[in-house]
N, C-alpha and C. Protein backbone atom coordinates (compact mmCIF):
# COMPACT_ATOMS: atom_id res chain seq x y z
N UNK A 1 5.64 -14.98 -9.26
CA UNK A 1 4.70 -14.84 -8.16
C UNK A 1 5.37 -14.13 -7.00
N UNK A 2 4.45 -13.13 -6.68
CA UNK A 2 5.06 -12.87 -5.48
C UNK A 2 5.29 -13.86 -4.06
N UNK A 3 6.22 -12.93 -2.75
CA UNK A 3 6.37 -14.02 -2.28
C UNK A 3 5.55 -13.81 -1.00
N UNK A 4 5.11 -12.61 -0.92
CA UNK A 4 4.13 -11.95 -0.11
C UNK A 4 2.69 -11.73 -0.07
N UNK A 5 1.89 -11.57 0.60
CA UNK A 5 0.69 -11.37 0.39
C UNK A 5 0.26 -9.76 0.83
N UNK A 6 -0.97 -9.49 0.05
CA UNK A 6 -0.93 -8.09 0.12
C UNK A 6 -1.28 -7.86 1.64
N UNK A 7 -0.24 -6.38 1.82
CA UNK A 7 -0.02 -5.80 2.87
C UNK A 7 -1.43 -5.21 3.47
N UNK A 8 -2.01 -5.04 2.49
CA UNK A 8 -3.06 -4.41 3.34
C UNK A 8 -4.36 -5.06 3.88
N UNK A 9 -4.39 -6.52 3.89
CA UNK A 9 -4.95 -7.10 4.00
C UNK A 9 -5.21 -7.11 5.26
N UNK A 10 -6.32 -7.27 6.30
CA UNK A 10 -6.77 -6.85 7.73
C UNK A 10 -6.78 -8.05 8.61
N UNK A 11 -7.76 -9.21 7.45
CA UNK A 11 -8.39 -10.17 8.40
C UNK A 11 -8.16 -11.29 6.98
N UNK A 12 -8.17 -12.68 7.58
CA UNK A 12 -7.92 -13.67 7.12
C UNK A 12 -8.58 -14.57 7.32
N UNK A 13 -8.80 -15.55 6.36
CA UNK A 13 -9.78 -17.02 6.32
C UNK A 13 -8.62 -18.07 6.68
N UNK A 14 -8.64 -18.71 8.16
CA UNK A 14 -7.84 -20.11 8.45
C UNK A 14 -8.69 -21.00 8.42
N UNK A 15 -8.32 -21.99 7.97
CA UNK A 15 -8.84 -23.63 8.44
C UNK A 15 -8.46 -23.65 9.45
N UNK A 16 -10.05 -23.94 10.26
CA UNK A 16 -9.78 -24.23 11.57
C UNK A 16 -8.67 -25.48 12.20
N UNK A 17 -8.31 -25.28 13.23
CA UNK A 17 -7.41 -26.23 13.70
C UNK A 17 -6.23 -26.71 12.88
N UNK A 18 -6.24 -25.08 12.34
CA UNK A 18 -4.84 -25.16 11.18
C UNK A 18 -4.65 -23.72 11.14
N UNK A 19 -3.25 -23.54 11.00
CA UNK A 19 -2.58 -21.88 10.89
C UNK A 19 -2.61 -21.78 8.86
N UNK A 20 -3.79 -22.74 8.48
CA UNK A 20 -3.33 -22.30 7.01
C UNK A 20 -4.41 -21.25 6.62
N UNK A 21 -4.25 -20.32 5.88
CA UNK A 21 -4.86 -19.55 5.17
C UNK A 21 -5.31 -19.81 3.80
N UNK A 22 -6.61 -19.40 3.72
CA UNK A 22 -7.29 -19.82 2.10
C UNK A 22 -7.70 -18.39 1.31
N UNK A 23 -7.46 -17.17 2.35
CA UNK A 23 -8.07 -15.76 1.80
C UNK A 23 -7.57 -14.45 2.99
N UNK A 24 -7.96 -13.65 1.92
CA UNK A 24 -7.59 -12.60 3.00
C UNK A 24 -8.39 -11.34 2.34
N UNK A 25 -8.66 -10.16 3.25
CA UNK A 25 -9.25 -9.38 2.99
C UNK A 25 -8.68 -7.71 3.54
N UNK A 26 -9.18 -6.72 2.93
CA UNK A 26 -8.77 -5.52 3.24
C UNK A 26 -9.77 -5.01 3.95
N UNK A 27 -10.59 -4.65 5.19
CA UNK A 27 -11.64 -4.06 5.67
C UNK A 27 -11.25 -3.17 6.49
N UNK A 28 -10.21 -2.42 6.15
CA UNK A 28 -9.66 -0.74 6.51
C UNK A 28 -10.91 0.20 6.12
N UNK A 29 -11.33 0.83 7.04
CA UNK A 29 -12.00 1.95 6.88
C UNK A 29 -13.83 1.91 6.18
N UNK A 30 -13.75 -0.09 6.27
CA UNK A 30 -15.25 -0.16 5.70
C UNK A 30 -15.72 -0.81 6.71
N UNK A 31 -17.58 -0.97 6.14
CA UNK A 31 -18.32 -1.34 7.87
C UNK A 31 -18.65 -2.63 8.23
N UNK A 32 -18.10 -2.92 9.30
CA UNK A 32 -18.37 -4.78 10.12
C UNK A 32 -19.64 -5.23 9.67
N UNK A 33 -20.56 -4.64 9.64
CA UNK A 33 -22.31 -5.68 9.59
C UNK A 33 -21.85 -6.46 8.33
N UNK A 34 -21.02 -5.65 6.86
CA UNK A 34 -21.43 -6.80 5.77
C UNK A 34 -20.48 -7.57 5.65
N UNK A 35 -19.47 -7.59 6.85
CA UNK A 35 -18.40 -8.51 6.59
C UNK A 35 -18.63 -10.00 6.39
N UNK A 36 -19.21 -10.57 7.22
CA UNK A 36 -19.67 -11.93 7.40
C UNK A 36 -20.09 -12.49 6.03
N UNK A 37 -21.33 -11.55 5.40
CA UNK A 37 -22.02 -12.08 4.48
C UNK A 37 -21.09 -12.36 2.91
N UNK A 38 -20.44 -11.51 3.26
CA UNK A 38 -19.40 -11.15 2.02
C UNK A 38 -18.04 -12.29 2.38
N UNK A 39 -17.35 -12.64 3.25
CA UNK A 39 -16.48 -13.45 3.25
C UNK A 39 -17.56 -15.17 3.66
N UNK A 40 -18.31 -15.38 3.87
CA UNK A 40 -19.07 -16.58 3.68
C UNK A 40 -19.09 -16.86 2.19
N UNK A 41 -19.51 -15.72 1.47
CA UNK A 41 -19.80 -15.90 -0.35
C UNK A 41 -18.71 -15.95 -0.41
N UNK A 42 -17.68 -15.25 -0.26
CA UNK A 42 -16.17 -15.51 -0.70
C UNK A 42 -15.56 -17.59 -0.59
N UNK A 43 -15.86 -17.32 0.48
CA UNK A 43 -15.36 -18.34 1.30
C UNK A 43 -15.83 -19.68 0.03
N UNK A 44 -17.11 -19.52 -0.06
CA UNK A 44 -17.70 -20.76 -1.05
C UNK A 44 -17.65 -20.68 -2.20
N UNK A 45 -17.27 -19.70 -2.40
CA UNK A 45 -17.07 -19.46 -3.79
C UNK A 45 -15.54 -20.32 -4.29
N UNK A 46 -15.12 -19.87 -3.30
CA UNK A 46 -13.14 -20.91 -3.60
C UNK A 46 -13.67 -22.59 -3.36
N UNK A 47 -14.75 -22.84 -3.36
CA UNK A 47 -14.86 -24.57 -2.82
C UNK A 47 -14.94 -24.85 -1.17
N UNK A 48 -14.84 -24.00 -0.38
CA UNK A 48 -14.60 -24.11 0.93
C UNK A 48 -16.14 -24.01 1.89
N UNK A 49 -16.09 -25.06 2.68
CA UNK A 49 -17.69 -24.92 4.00
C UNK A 49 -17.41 -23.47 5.34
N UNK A 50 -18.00 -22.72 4.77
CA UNK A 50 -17.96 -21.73 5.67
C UNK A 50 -17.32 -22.20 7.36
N UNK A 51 -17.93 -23.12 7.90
CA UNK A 51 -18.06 -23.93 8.55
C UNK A 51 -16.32 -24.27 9.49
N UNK A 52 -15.91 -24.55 8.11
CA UNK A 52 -14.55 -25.05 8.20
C UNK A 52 -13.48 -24.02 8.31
N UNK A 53 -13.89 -23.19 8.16
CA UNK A 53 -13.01 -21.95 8.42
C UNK A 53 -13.41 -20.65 9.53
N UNK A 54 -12.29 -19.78 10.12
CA UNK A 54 -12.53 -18.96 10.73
C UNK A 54 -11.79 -17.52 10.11
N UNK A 55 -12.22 -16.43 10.32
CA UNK A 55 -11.72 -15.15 10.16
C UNK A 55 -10.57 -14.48 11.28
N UNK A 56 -9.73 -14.60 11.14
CA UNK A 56 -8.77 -13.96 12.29
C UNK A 56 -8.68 -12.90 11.69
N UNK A 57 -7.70 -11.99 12.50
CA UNK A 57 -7.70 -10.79 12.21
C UNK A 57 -6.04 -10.56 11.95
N UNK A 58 -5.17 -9.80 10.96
CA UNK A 58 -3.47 -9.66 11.23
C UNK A 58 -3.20 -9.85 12.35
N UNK A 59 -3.46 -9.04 13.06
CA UNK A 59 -3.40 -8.59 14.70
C UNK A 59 -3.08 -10.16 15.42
N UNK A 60 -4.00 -10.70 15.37
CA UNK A 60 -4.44 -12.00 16.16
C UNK A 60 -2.98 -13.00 15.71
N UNK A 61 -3.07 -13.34 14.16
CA UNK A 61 -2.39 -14.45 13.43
C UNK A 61 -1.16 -13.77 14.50
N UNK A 62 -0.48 -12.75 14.12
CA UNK A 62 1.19 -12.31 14.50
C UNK A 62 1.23 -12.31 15.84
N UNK A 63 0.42 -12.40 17.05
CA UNK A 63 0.62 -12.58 18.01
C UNK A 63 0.42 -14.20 18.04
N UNK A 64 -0.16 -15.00 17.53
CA UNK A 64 0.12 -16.21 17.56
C UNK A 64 1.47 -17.02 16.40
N UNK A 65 1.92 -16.05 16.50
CA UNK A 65 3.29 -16.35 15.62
C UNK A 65 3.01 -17.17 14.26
N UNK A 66 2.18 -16.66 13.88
CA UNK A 66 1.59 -16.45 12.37
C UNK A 66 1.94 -15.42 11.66
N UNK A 67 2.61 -15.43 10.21
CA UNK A 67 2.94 -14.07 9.51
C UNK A 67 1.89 -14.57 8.31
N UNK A 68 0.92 -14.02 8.54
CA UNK A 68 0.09 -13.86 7.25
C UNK A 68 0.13 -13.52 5.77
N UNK A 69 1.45 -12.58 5.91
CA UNK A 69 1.24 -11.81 4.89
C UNK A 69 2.98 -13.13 4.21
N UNK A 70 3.26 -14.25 4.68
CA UNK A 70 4.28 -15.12 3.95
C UNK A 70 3.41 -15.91 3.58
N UNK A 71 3.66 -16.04 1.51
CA UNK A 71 3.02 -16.93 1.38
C UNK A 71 2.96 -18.65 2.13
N UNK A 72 4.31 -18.87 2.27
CA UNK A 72 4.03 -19.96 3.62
C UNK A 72 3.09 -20.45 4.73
N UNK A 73 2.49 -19.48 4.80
CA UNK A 73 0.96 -20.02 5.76
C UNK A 73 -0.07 -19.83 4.86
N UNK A 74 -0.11 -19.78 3.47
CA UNK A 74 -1.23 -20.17 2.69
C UNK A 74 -1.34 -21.18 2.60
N UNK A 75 -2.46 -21.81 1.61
CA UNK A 75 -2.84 -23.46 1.63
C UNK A 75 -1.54 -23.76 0.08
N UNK A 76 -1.59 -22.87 -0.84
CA UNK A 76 -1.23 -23.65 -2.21
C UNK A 76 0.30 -23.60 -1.82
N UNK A 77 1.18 -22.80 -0.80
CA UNK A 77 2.51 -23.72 -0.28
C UNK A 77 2.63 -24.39 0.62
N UNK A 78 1.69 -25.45 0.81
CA UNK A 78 1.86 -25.97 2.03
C UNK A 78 2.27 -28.21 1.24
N UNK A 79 2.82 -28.24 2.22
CA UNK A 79 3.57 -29.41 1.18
C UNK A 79 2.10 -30.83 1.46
N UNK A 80 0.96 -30.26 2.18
CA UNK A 80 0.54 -31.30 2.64
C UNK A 80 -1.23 -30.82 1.73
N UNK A 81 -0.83 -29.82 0.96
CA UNK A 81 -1.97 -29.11 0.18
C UNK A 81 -2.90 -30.12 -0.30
N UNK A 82 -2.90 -31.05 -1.22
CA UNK A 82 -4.13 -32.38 -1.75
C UNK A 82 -4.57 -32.57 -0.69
N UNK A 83 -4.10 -33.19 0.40
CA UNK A 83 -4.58 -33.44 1.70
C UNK A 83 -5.50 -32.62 2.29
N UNK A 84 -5.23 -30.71 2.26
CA UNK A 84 -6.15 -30.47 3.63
C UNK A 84 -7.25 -29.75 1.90
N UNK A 85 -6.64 -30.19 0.72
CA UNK A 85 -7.81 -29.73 -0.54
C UNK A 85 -9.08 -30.50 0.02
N UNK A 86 -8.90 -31.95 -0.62
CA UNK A 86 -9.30 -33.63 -0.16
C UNK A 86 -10.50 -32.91 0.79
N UNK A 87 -9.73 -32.58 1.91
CA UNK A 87 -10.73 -32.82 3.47
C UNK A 87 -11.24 -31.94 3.43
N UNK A 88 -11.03 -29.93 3.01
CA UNK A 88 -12.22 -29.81 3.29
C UNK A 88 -12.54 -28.39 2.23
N UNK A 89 -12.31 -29.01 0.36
CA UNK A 89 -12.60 -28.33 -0.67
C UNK A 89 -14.09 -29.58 -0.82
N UNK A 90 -15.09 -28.48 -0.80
CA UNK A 90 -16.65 -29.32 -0.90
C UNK A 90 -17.17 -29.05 -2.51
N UNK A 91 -16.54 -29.58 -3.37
CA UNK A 91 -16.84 -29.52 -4.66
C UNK A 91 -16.99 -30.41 -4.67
């Protein structure tokens, strides 16, 4: 496995009131209106309440001293993973 996440990825799905990441997306050079609709389906499609998550942007995470692109701020290395599955995977 790699140990990175792809570089070209723009914008990211966090659990709110958490620096963890559940997704990420590439929206270089394509158009904002269908973003929403398309990472909501994404979003529920992995088990997750739209709700419970927000979209940051690279930009945003690395100025809040977030590196997005280490798998380390994903959810499946995070040592407390069953836990934030548990609270808020809605299967």
């Amino acid at each position: 496995m790699k140990n990175q996440a792809n570089k070209h990825y723009t914008h990211f799905a966090v659990i709110k009131g958490t620096n963890v990441i559940v997704n990420g997306w590439d929206y270089k050079g394509s158009e904002d209106e269908n973003h929403k609709d398309y990472e909501k389906m994404d979003i529920e499609d992995l088990g997750y309440s739209y709700k419970d998550v927000k979209v940051l942007s690279a930009k945003h995470l690395v100025r809040n001293n977030v590196n997005p692109y280490d798998y380390q701020n994903w959810i499946f290395e995070q040592e407390n993973k069953q836990e934030l599955l548990n609270k808020y995977i809605k299967f």
